[in-house]
Protein backbone atom coordinates (compact mmCIF):
# COMPACT_ATOMS: atom_id res chain seq x y z
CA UNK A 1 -20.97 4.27 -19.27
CA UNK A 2 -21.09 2.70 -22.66
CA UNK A 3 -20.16 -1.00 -23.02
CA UNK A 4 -19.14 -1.01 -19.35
CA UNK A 5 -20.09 -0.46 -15.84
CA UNK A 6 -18.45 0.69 -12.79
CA UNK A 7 -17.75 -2.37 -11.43
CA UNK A 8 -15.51 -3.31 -14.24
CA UNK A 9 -14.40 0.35 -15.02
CA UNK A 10 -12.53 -0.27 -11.08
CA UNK A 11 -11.17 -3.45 -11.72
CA UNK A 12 -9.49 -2.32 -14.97
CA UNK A 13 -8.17 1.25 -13.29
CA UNK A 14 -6.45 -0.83 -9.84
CA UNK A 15 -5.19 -3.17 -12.82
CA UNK A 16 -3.66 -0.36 -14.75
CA UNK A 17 -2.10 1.18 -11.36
CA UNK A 18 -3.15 -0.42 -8.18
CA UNK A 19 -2.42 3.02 -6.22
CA UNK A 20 -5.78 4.16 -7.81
CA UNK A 21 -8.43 5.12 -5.72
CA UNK A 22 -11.58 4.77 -6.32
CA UNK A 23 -14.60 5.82 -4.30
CA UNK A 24 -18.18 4.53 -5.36
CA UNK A 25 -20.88 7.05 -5.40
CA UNK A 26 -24.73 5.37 -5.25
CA UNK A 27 -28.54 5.65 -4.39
CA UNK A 28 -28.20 1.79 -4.31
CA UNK A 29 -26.89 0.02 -1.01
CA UNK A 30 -27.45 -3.19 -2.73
CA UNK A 31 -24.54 -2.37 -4.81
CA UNK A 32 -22.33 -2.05 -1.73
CA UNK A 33 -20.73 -6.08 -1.19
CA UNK A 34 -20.36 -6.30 -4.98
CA UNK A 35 -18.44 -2.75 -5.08
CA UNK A 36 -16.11 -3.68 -2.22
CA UNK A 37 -15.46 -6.86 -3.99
CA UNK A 38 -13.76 -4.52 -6.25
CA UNK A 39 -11.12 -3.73 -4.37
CA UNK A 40 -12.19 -0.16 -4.01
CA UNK A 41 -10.86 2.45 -1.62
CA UNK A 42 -14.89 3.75 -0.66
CA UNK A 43 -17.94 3.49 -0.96
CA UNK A 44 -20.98 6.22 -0.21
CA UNK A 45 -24.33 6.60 -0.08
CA UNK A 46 -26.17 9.40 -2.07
CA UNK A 47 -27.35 12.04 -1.17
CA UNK A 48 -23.36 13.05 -0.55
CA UNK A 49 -22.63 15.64 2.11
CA UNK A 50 -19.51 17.41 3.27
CA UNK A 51 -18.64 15.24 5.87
CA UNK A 52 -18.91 12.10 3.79
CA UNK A 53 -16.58 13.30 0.98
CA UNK A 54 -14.04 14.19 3.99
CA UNK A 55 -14.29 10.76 5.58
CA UNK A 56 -13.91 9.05 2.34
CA UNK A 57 -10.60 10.93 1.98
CA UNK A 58 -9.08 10.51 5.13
CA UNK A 59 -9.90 6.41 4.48
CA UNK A 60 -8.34 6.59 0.83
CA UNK A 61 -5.97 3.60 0.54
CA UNK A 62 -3.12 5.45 -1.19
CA UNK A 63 -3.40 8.63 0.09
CA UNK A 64 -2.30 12.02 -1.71
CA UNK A 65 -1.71 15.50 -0.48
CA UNK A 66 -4.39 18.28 -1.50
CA UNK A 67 -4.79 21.84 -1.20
CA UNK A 68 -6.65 23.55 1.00
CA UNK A 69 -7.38 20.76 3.61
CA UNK A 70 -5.93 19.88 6.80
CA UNK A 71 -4.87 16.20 7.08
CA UNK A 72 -6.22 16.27 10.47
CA UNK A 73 -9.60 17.55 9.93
């Protein structure tokens, strides 16, 4: 990521609009109480599956309508 990481790259975005959500994608759990000290809407572990990407988006802090999903799946 260049001269920055993700940790930053949040804080800057939810500075910019605090509506933004942001969802951390690692390998590394020992990343996990520094990400949510972000201010982040989610965190998940690699390897991602289906059911993780839909239970980071119904948890989103500023939720948006999408197409194709149910909200109450």
């Amino acid at each position: 990521m260049g001269r920055t990481n993700g940790l930053n790259l949040c804080r800057t975005l939810l500075e910019l609009n605090p509506h933004t959500n942001v969802v951390y994608l690692t390998a590394y759990i020992e990343y996990s109480f520094d990400a949510w000290s972000t201010g982040a809407s989610g965190f998940t572990l690699k390897p991602i599956t289906q059911e993780g990407v839909r239970e980071q988006l119904r948890n989103l802090r500023s939720p948006f309508p999408f197409e194709g999903t149910n909200a109450d799946e």
